[in-house]
C-alpha atoms as a PDB file:
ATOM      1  CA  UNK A   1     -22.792 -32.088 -13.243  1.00  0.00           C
ATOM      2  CA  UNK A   2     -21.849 -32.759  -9.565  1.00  0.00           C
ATOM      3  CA  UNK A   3     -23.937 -31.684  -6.794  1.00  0.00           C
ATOM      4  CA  UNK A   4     -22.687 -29.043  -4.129  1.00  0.00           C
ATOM      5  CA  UNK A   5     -21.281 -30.021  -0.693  1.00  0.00           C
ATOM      6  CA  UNK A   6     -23.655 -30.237   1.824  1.00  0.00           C
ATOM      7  CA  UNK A   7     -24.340 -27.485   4.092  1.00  0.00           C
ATOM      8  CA  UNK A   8     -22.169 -26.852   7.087  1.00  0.00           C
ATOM      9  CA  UNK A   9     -23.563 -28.149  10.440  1.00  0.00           C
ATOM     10  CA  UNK A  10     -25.940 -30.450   8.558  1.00  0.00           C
ATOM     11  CA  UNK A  11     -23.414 -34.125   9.625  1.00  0.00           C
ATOM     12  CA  UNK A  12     -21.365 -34.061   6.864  1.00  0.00           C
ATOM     13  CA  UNK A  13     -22.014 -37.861   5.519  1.00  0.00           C
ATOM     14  CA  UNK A  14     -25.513 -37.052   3.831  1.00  0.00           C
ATOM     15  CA  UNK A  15     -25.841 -35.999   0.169  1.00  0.00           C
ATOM     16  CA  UNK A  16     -26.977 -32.988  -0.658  1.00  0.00           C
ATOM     17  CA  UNK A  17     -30.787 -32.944  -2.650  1.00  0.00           C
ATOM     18  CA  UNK A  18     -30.688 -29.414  -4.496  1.00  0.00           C
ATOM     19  CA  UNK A  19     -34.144 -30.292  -5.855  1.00  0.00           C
ATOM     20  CA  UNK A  20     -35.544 -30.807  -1.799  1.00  0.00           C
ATOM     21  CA  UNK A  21     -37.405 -28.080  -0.646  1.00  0.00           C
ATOM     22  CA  UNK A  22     -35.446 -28.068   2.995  1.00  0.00           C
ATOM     23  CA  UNK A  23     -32.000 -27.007   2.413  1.00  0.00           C
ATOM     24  CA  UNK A  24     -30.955 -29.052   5.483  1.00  0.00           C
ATOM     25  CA  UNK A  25     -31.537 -32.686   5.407  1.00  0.00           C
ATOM     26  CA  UNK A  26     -34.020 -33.811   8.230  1.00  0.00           C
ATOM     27  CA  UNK A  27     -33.187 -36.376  11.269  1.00  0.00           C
ATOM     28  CA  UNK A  28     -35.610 -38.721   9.253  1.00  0.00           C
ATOM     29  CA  UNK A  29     -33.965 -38.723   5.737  1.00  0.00           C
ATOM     30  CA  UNK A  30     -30.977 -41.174   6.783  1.00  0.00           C
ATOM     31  CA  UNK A  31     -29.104 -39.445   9.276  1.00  0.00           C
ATOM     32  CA  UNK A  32     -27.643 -41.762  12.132  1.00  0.00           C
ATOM     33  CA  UNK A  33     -29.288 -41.018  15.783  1.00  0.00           C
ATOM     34  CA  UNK A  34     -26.368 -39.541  17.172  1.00  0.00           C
ATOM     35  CA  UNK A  35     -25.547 -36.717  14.164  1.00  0.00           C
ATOM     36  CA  UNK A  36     -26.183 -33.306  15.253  1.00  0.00           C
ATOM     37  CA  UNK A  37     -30.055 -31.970  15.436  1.00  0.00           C
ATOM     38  CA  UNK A  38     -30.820 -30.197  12.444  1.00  0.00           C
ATOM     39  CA  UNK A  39     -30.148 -26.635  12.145  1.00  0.00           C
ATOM     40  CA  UNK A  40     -33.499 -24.084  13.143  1.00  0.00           C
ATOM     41  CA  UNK A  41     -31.678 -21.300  12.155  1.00  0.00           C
ATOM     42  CA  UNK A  42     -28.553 -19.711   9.497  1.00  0.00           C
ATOM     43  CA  UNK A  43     -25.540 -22.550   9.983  1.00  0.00           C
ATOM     44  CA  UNK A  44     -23.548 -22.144  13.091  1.00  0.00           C
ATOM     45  CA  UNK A  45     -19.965 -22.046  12.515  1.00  0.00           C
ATOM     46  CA  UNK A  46     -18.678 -23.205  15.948  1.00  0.00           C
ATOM     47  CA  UNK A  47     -15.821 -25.025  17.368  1.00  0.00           C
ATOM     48  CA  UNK A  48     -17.668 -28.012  17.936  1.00  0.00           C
ATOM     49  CA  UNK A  49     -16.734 -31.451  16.057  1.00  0.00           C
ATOM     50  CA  UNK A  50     -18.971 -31.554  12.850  1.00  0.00           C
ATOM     51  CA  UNK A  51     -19.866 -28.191  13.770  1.00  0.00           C
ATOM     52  CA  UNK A  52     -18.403 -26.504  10.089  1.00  0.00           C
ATOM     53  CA  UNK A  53     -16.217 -24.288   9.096  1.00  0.00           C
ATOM     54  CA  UNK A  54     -14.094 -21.829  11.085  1.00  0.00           C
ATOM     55  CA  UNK A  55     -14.996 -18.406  10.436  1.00  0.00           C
ATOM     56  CA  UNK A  56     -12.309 -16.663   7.674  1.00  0.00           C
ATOM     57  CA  UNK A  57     -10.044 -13.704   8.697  1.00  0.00           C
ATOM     58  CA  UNK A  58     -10.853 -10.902   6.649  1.00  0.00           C
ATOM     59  CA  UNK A  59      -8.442 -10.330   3.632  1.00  0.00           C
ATOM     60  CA  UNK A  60      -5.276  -8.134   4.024  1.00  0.00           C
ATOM     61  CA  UNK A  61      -6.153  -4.605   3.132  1.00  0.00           C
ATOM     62  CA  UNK A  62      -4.929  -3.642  -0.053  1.00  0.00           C
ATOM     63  CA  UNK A  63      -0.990  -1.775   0.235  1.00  0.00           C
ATOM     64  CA  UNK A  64       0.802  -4.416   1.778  1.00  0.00           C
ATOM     65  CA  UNK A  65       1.827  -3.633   5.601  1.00  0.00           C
ATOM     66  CA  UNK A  66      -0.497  -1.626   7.848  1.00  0.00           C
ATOM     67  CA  UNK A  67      -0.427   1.797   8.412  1.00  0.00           C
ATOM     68  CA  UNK A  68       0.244   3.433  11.314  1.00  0.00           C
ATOM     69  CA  UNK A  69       1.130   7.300   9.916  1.00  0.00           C
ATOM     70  CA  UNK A  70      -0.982   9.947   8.803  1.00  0.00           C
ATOM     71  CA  UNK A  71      -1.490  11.285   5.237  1.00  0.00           C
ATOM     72  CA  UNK A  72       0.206  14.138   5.974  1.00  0.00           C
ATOM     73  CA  UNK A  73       3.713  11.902   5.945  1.00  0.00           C
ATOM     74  CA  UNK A  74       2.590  10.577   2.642  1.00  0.00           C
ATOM     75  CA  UNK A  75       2.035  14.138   1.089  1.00  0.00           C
ATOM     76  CA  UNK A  76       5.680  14.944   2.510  1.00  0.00           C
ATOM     77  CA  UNK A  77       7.130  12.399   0.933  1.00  0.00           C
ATOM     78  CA  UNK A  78       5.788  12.844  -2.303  1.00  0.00           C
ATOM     79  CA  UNK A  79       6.311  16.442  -2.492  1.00  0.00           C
ATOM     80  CA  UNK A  80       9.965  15.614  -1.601  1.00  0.00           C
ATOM     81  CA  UNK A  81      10.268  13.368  -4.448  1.00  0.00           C
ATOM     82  CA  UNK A  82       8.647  15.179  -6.752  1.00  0.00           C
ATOM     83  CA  UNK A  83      10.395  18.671  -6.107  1.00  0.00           C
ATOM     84  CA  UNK A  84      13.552  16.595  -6.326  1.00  0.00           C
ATOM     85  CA  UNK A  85      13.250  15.399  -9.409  1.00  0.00           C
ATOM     86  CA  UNK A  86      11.861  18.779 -10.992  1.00  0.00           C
ATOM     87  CA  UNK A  87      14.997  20.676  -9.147  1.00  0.00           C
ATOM     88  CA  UNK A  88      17.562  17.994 -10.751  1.00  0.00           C
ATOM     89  CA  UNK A  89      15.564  18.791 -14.140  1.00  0.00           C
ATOM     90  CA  UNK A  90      15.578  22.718 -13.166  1.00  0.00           C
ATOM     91  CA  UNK A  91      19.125  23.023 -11.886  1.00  0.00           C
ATOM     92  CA  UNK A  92      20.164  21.935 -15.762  1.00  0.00           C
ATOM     93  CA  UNK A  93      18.233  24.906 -17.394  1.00  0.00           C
ATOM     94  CA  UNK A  94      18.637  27.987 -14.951  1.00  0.00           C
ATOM     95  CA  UNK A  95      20.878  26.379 -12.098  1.00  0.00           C
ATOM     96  CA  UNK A  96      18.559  27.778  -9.085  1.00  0.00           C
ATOM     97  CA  UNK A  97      17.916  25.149  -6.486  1.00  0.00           C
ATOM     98  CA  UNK A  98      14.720  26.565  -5.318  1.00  0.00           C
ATOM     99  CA  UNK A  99      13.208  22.729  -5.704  1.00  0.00           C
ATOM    100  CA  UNK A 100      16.125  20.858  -4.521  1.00  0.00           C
ATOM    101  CA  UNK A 101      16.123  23.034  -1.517  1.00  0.00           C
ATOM    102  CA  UNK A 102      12.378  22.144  -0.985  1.00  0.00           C
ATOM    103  CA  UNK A 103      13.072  18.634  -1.513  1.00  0.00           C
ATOM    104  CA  UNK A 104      15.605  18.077   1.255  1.00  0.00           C
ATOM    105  CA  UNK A 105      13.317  20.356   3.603  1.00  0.00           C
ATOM    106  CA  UNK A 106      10.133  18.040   3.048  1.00  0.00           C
ATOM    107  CA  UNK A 107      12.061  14.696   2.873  1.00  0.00           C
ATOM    108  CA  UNK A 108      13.913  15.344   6.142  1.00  0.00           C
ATOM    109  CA  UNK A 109      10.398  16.306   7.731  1.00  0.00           C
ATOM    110  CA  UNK A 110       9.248  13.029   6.149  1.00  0.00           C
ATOM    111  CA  UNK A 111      11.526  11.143   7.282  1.00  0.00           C
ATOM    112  CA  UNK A 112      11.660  12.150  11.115  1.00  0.00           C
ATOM    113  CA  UNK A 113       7.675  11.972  10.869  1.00  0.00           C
ATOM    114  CA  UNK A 114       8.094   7.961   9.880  1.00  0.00           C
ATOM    115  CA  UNK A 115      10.521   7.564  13.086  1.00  0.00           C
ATOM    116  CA  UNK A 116       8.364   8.025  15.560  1.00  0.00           C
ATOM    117  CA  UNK A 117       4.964   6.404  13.208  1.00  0.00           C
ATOM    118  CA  UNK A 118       7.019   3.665  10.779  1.00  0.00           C
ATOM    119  CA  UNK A 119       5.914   3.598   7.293  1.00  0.00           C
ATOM    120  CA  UNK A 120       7.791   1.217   5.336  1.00  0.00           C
ATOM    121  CA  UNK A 121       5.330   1.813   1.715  1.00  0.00           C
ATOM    122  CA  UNK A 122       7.024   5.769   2.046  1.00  0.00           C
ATOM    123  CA  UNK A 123      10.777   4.854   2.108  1.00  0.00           C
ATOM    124  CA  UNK A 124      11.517   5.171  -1.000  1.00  0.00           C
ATOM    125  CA  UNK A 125       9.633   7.857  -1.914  1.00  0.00           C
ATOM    126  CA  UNK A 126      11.603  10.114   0.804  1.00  0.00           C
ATOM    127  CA  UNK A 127      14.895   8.567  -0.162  1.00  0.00           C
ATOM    128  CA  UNK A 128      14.137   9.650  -4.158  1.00  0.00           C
ATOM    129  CA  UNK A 129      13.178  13.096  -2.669  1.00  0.00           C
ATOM    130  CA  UNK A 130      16.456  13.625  -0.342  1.00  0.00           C
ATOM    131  CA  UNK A 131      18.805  12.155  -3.195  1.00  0.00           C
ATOM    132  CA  UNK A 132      17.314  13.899  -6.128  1.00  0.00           C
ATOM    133  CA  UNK A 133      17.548  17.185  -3.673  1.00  0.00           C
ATOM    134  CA  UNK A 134      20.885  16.496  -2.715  1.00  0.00           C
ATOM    135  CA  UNK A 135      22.090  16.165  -6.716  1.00  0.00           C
ATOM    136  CA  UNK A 136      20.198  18.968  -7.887  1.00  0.00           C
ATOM    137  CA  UNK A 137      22.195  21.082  -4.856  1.00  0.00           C
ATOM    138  CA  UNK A 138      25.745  19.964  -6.063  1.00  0.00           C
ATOM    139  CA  UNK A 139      25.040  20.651  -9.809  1.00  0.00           C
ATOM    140  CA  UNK A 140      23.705  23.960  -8.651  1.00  0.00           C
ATOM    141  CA  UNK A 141      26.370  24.928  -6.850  1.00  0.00           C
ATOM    142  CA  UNK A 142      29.123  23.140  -9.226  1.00  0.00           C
ATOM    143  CA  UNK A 143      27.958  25.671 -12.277  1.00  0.00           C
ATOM    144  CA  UNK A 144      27.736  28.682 -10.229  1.00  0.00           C
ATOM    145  CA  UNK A 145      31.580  27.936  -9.318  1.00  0.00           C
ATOM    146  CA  UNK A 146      32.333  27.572 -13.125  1.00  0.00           C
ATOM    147  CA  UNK A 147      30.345  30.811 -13.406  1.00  0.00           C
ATOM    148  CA  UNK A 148      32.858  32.093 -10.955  1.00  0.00           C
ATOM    149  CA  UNK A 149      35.857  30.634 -12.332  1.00  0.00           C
ATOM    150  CA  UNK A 150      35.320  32.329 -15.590  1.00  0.00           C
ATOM    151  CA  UNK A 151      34.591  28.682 -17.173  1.00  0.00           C
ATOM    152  CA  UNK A 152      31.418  29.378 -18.058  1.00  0.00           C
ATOM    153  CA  UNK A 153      30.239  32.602 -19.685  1.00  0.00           C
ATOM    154  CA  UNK A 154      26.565  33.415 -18.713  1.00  0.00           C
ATOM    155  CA  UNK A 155      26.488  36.165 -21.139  1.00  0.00           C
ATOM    156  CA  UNK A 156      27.876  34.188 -24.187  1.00  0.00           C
ATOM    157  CA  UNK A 157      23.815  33.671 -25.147  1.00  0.00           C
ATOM    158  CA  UNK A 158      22.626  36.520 -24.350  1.00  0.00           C
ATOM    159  CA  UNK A 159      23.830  38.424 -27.794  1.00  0.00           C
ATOM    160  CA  UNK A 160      22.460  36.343 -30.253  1.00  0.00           C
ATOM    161  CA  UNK A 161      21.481  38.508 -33.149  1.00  0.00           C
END
């Protein structure tokens, strides 16, 4: 078993006696007349030579970069994505772009939000939302002009007994 470091502040060059009743070795117990007094109080962490450890920045919050937006931009952004993707999905069974629509509505509001307040964590969530939009559009609009051309017959199901 190895014994612990020795407290900060306390010299540095003096072993550490867990079984001593003063965490802090005394002046008298071996330390040289010109190492530090001995601590009265919790263990200073100043700049001073001998004087310990720096104090530690606090950790990075968890998320990566900082924020700088509101919460609204991140509900935006997610709306947009997720409309997007249920208007691709929608625009295959009944070909209305009701969702797309909504998609490229929020996702363009997203995105001018995060101009002027930069959130790099919601980029791709807007760019999912304003693609997925954007497809579900064309395919929308591609089988209502096959609808048109006579290429597709929407009443071909409708007679099925």
């Amino acid at each position: 078993m190895t014994t612990p470091p020795p407290p900060p502040g306390s010299g540095g060059n003096q072993p550490y006696d867990p079984s001593s009743s003063n965490p802090y070795p005394s002046a008298g117990q071996g330390s040289s007349p010109a190492g530090p007094p001995p601590p009265s109080g919790p263990p200073s962490y100043g700049s001073a030579p001998g004087g310990g450890m720096p104090p530690q920045a606090p950790p990075p919050a968890p998320g990566g970069a900082p924020r700088s937006g509101s919460d609204s931009d991140k509900t935006l952004a997610l709306v947009s994505m997720v409309t997007g993707i249920i208007g691709v999905l929608c625009c295959f069974c009944w070909s209305i772009p009701v969702f797309s629509i909504a998609a490229l509505i929020t996702g363009y509001i997203a995105k001018n939000n995060t101009k002027t307040n930069p959130r790099p964590d919601l980029k791709t969530y807007i760019l999912v939302g304003l693609i997925t939009g954007a497809i579900g559009i064309v395919i929308a609009v591609l089988y209502w002009i096959l609808v048109a051309a006579g290429v597709i017959d929407i009443n071909a199901y409708s007679d099925l007994s």
